[in-house]
PDB file of N, CA and C in Angstrom:
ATOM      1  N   UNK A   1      32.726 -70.819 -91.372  1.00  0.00           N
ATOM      2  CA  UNK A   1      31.539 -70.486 -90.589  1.00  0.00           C
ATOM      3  C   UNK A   1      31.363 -71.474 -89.434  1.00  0.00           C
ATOM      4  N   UNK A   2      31.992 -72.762 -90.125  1.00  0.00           N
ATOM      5  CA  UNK A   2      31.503 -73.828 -88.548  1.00  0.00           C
ATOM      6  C   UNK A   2      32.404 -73.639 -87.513  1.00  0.00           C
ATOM      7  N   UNK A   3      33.421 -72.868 -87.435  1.00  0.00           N
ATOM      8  CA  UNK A   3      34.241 -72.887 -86.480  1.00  0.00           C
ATOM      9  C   UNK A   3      33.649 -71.264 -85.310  1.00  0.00           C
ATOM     10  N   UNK A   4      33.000 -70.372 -86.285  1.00  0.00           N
ATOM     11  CA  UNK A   4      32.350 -69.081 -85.783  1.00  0.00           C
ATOM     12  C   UNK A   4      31.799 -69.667 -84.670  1.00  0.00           C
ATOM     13  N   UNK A   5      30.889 -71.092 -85.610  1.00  0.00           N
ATOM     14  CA  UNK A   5      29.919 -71.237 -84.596  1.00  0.00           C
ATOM     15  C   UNK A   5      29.915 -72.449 -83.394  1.00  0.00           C
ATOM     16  N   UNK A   6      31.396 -72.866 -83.754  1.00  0.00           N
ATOM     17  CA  UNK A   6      31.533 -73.620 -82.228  1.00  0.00           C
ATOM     18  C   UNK A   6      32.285 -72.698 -81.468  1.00  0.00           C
ATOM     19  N   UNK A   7      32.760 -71.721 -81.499  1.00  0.00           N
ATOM     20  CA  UNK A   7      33.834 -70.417 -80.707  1.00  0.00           C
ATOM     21  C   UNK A   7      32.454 -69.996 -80.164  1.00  0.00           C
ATOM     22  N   UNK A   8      31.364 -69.656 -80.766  1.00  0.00           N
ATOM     23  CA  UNK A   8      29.936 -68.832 -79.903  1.00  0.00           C
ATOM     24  C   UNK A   8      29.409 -70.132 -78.848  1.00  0.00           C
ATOM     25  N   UNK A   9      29.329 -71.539 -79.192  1.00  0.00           N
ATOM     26  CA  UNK A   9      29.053 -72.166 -78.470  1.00  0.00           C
ATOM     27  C   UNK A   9      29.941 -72.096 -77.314  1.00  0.00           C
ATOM     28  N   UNK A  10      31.509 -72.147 -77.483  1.00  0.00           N
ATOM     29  CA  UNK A  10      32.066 -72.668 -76.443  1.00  0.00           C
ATOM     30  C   UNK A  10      32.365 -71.067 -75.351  1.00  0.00           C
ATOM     31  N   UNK A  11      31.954 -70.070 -75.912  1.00  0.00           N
ATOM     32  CA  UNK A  11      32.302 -68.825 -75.210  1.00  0.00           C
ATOM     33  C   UNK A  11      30.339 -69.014 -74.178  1.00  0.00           C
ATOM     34  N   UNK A  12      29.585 -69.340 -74.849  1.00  0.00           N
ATOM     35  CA  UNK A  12      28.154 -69.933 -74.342  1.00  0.00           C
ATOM     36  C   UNK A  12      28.265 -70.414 -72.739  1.00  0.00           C
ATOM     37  N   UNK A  13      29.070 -72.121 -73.104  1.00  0.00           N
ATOM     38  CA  UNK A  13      29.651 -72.842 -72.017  1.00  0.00           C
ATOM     39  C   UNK A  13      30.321 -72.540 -71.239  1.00  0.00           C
ATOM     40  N   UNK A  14      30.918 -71.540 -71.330  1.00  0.00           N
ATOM     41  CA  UNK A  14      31.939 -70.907 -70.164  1.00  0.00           C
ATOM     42  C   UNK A  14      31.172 -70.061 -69.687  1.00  0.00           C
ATOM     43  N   UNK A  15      30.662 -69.275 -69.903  1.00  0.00           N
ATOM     44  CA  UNK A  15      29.222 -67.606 -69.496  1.00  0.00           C
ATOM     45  C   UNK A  15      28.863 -69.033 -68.538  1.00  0.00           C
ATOM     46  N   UNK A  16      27.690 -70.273 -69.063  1.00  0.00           N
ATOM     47  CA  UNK A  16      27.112 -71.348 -68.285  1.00  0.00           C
ATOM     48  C   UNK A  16      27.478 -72.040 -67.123  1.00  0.00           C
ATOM     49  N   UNK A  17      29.323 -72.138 -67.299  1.00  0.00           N
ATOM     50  CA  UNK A  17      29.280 -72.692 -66.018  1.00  0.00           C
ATOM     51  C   UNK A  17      29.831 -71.301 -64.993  1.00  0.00           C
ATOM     52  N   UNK A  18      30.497 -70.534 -65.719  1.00  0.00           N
ATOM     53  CA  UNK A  18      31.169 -69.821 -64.759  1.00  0.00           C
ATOM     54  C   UNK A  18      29.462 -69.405 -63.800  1.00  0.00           C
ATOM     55  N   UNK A  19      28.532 -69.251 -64.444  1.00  0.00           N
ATOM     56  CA  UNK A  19      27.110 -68.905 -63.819  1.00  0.00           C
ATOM     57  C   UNK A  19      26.759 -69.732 -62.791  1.00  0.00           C
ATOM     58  N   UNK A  20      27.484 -71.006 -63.090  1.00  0.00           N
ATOM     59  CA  UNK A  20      27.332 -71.947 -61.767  1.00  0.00           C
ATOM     60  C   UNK A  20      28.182 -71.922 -60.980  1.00  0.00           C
ATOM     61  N   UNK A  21      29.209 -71.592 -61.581  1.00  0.00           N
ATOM     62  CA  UNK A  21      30.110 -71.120 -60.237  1.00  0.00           C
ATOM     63  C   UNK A  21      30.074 -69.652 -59.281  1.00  0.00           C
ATOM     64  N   UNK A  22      29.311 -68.916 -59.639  1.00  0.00           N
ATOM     65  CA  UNK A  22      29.683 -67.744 -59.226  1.00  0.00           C
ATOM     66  C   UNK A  22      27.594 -67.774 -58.334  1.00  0.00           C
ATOM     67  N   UNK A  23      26.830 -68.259 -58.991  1.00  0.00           N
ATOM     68  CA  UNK A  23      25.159 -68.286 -58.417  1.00  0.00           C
ATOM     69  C   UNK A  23      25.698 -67.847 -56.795  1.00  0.00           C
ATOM     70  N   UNK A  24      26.210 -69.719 -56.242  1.00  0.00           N
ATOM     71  CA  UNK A  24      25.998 -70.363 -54.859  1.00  0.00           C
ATOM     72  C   UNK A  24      27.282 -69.074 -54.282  1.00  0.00           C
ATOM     73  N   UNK A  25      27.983 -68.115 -54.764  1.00  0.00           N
ATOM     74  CA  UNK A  25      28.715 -67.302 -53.671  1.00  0.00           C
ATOM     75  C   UNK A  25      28.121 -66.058 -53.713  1.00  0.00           C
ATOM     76  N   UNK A  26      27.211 -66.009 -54.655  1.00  0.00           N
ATOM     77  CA  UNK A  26      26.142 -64.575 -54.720  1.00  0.00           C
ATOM     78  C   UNK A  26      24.904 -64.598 -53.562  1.00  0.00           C
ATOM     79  N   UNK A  27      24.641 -66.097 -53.952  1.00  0.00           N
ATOM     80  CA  UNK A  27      23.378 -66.543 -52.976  1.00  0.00           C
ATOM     81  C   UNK A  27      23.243 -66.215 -52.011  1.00  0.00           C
ATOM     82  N   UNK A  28      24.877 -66.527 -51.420  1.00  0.00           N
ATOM     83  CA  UNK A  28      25.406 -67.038 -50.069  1.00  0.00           C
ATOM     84  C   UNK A  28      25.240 -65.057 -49.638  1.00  0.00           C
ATOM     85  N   UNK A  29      25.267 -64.150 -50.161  1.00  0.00           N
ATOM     86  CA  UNK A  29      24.687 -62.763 -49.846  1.00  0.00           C
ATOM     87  C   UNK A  29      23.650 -61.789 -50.128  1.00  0.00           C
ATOM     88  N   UNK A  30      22.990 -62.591 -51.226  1.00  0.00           N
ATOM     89  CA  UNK A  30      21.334 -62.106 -51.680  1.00  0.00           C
ATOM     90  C   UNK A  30      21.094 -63.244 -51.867  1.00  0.00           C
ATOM     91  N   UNK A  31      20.680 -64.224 -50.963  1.00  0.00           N
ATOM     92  CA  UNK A  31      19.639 -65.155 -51.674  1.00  0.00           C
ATOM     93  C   UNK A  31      18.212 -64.483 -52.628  1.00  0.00           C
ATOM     94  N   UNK A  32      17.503 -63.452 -52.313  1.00  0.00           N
ATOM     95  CA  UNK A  32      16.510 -63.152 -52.960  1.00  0.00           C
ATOM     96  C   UNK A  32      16.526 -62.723 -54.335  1.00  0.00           C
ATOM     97  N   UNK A  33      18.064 -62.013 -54.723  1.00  0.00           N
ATOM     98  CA  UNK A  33      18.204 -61.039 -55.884  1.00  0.00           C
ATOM     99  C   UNK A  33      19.147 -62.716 -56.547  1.00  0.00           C
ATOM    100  N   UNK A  34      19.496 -63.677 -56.289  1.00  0.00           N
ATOM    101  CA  UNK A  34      21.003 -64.087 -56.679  1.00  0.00           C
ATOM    102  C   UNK A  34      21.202 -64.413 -57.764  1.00  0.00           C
ATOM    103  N   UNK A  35      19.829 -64.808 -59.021  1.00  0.00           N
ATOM    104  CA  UNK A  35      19.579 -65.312 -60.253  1.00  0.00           C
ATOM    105  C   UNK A  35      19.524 -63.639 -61.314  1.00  0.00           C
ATOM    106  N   UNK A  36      19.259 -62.740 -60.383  1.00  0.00           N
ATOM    107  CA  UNK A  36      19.402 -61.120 -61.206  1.00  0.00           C
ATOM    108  C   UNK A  36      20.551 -60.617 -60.908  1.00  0.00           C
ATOM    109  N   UNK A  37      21.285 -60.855 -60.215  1.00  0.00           N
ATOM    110  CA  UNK A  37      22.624 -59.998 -59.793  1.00  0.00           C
ATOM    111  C   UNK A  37      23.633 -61.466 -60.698  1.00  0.00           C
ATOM    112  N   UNK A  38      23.207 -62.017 -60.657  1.00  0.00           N
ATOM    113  CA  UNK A  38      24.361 -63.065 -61.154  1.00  0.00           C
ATOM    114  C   UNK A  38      24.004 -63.243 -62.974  1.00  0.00           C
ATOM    115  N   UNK A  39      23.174 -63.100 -63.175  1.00  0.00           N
ATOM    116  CA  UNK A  39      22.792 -62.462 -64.444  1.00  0.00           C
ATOM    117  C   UNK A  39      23.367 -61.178 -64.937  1.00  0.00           C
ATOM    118  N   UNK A  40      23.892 -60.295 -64.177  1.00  0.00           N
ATOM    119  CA  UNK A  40      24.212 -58.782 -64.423  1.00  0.00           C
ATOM    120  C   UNK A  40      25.429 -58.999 -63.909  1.00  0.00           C
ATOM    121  N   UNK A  41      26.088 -60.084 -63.530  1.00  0.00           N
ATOM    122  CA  UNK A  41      27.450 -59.713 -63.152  1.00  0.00           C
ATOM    123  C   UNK A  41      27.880 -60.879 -64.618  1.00  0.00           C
ATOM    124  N   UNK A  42      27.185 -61.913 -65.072  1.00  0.00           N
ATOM    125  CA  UNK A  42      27.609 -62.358 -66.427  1.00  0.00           C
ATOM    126  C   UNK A  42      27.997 -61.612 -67.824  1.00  0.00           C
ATOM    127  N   UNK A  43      27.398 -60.357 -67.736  1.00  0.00           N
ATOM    128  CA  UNK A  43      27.578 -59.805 -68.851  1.00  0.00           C
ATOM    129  C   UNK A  43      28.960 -58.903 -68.817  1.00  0.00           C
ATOM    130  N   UNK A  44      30.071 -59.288 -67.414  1.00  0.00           N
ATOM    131  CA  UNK A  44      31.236 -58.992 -67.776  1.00  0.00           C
ATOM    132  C   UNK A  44      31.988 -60.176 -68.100  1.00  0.00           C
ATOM    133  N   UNK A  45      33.081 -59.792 -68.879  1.00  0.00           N
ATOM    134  CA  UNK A  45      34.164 -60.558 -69.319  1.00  0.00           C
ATOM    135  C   UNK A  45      34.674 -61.849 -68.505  1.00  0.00           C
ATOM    136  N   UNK A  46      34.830 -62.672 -69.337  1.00  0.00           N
ATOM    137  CA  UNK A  46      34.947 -64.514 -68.774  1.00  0.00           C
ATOM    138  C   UNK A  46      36.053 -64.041 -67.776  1.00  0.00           C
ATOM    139  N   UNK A  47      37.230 -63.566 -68.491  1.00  0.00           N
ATOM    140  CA  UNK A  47      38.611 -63.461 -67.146  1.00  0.00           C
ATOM    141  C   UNK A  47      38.295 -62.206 -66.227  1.00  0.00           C
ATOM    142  N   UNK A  48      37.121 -61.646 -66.273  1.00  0.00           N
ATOM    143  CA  UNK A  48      37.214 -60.680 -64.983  1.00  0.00           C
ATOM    144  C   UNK A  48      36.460 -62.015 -64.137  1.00  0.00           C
ATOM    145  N   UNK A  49      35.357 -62.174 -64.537  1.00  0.00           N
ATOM    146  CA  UNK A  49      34.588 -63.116 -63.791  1.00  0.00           C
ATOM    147  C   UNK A  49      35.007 -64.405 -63.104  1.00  0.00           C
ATOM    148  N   UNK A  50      36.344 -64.754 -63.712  1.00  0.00           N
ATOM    149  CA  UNK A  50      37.269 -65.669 -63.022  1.00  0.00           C
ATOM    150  C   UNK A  50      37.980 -65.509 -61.697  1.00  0.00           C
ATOM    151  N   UNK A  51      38.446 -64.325 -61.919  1.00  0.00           N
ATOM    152  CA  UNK A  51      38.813 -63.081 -60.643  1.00  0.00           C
ATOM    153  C   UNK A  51      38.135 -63.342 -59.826  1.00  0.00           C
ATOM    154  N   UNK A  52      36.529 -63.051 -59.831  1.00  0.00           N
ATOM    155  CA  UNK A  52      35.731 -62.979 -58.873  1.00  0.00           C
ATOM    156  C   UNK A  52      35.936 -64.034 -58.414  1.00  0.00           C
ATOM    157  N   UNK A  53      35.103 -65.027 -58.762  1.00  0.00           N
ATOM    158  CA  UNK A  53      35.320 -66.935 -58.442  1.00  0.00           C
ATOM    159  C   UNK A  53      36.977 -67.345 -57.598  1.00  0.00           C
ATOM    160  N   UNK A  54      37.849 -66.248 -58.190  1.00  0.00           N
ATOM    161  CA  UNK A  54      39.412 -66.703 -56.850  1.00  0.00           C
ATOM    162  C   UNK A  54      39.175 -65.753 -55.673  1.00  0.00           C
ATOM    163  N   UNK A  55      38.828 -64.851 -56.081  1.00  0.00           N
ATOM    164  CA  UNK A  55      39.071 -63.663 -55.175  1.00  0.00           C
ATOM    165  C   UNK A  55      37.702 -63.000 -54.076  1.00  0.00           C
ATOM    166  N   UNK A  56      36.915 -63.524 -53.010  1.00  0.00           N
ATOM    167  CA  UNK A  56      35.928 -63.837 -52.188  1.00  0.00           C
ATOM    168  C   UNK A  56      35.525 -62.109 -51.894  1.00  0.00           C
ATOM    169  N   UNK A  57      36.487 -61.224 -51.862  1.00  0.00           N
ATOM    170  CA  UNK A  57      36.304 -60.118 -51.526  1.00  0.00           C
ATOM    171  C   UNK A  57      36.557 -59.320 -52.302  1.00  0.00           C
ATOM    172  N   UNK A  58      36.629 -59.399 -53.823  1.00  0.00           N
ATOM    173  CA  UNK A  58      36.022 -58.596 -55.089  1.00  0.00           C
ATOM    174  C   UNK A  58      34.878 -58.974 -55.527  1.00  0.00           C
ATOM    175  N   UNK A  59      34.492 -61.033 -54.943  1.00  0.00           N
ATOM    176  CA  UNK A  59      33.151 -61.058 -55.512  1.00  0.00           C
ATOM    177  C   UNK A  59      32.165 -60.418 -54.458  1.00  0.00           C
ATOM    178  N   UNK A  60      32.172 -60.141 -53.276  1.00  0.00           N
ATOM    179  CA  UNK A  60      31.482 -59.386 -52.260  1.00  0.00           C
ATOM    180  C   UNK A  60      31.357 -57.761 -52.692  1.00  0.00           C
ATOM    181  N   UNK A  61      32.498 -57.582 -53.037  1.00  0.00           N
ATOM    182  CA  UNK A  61      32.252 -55.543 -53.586  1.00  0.00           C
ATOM    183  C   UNK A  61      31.700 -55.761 -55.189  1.00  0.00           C
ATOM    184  N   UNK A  62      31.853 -56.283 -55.986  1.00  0.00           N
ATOM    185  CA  UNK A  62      31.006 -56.636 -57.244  1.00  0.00           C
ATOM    186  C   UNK A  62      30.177 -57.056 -56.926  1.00  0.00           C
ATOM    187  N   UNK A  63      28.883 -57.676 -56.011  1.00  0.00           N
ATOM    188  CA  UNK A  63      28.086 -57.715 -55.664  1.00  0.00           C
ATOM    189  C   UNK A  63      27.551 -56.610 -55.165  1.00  0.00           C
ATOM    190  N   UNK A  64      28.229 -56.088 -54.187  1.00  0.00           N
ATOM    191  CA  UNK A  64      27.560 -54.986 -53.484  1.00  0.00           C
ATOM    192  C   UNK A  64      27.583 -53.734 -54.587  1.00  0.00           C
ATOM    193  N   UNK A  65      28.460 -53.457 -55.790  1.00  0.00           N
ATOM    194  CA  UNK A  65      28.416 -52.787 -56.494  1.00  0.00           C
ATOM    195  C   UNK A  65      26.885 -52.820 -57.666  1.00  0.00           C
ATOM    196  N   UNK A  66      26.730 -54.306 -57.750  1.00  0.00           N
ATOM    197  CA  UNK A  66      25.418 -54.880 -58.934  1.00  0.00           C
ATOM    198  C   UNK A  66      24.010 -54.640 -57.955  1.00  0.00           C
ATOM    199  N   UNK A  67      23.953 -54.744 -56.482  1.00  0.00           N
ATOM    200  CA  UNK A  67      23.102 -54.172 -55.747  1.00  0.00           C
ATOM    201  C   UNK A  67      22.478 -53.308 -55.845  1.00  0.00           C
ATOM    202  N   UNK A  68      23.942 -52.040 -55.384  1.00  0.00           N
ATOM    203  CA  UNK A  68      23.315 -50.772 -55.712  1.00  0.00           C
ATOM    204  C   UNK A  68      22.745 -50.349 -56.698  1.00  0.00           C
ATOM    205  N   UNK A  69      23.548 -50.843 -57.756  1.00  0.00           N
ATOM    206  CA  UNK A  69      23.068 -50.474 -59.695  1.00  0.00           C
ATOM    207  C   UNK A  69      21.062 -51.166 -59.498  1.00  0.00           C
ATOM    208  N   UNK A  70      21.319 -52.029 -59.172  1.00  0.00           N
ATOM    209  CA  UNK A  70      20.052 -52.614 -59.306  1.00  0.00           C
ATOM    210  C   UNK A  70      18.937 -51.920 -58.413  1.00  0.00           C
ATOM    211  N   UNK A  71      19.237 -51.683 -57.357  1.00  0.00           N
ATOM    212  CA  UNK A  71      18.142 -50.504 -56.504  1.00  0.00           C
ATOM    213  C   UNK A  71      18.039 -49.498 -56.623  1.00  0.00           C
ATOM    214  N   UNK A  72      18.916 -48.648 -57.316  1.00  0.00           N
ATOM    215  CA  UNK A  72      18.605 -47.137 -58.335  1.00  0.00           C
ATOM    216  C   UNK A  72      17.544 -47.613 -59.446  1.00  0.00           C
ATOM    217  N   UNK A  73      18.139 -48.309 -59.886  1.00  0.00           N
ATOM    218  CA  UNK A  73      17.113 -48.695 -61.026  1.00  0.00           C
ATOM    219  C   UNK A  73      15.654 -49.441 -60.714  1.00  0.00           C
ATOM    220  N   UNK A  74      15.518 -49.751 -59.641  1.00  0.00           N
ATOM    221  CA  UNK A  74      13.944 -50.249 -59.402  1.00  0.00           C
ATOM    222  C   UNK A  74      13.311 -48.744 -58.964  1.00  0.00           C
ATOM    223  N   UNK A  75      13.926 -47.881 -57.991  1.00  0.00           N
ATOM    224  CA  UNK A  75      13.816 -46.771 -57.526  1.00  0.00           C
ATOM    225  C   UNK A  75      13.254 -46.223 -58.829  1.00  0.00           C
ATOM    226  N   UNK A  76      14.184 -45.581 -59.694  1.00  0.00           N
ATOM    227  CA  UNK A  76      13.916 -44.742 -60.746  1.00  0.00           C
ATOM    228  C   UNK A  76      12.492 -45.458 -61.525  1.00  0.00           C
ATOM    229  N   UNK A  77      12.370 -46.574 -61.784  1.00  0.00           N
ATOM    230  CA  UNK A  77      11.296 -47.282 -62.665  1.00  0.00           C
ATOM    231  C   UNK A  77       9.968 -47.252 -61.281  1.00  0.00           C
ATOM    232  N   UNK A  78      10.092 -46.895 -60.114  1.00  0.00           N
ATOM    233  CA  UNK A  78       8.545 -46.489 -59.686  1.00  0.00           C
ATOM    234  C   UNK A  78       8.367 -45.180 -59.796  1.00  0.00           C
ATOM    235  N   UNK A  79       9.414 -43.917 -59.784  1.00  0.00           N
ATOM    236  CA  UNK A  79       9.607 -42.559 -60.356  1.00  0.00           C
ATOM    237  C   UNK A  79       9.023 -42.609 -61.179  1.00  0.00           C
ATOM    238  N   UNK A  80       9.312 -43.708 -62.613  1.00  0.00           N
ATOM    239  CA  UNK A  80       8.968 -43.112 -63.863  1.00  0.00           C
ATOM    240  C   UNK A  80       7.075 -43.468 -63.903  1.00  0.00           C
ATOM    241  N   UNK A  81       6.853 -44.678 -62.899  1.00  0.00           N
ATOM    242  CA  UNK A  81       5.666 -45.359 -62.951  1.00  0.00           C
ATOM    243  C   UNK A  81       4.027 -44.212 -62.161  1.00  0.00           C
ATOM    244  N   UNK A  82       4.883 -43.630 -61.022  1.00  0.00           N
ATOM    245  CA  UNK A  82       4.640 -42.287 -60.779  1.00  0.00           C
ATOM    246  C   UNK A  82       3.926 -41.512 -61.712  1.00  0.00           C
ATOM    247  N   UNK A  83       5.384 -40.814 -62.178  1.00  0.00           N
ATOM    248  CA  UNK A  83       5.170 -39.776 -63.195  1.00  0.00           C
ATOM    249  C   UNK A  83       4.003 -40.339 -64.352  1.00  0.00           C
ATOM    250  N   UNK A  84       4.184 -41.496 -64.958  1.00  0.00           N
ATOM    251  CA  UNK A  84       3.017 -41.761 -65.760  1.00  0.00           C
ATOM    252  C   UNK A  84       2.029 -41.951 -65.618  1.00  0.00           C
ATOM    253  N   UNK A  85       1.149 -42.183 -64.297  1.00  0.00           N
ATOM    254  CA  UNK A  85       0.408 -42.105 -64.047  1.00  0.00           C
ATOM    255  C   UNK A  85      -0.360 -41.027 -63.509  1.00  0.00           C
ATOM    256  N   UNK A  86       0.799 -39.890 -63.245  1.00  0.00           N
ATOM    257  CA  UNK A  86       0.112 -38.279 -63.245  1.00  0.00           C
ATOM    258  C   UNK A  86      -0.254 -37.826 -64.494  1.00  0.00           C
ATOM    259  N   UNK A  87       0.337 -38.337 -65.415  1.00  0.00           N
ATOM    260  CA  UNK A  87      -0.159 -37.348 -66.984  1.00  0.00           C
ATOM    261  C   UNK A  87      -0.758 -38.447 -67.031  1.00  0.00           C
ATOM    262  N   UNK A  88      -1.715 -39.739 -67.009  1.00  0.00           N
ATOM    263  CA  UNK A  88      -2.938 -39.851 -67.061  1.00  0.00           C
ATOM    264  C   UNK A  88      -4.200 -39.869 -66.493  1.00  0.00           C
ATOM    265  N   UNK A  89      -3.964 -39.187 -65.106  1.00  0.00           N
ATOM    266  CA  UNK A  89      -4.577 -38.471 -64.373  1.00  0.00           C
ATOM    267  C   UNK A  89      -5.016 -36.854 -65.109  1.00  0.00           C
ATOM    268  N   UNK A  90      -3.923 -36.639 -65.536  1.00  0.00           N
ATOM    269  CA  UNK A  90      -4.293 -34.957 -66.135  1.00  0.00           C
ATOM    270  C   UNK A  90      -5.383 -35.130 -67.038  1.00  0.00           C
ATOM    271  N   UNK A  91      -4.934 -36.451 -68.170  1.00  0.00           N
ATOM    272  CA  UNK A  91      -5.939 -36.621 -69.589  1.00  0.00           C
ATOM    273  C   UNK A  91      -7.309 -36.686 -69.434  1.00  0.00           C
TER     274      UNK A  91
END
């Protein structure tokens, strides 16, 4: 079990720094979003995310890809904020 739980720590530390490595080249194109897009680009895999960190112009289209994902989804959540507030208008 103690080894489970230094493999979860040390997979932890890598998510942690690669997060510091990857923030300041997200920043450097959303400063406003760069702590939510770099949050949502952590939850892929340590060696894709390494990729990004060599490669300046996959981390620019994986950005611009976590963008879009992210502005459908604010979009849709005032849709839904909308809509709920017409059926308590109806009540």
């Amino acid at each position: 079990m103690h080894s489970l739980d230094s493999s979860v720590r040390g997979v932890n530390t890598q998510k942690q720094i690669i997060g510091e490595l990857i923030f300041p080249k997200i920043a450097a194109q959303q400063p406003e979003l760069a702590g939510k897009i770099t949050g949502m680009l952590l939850e892929m895999e340590n060696s894709e995310l390494i990729t990004l960190i060599e490669d300046d112009n996959a981390m620019k289209l994986k950005v611009d890809e976590a963008l879009g994902v992210y502005e459908e989804y604010v979009k849709n959540q005032g849709t839904e904020e909308d809509d709920s507030k017409k059926e308590e208008t109806k009540a």
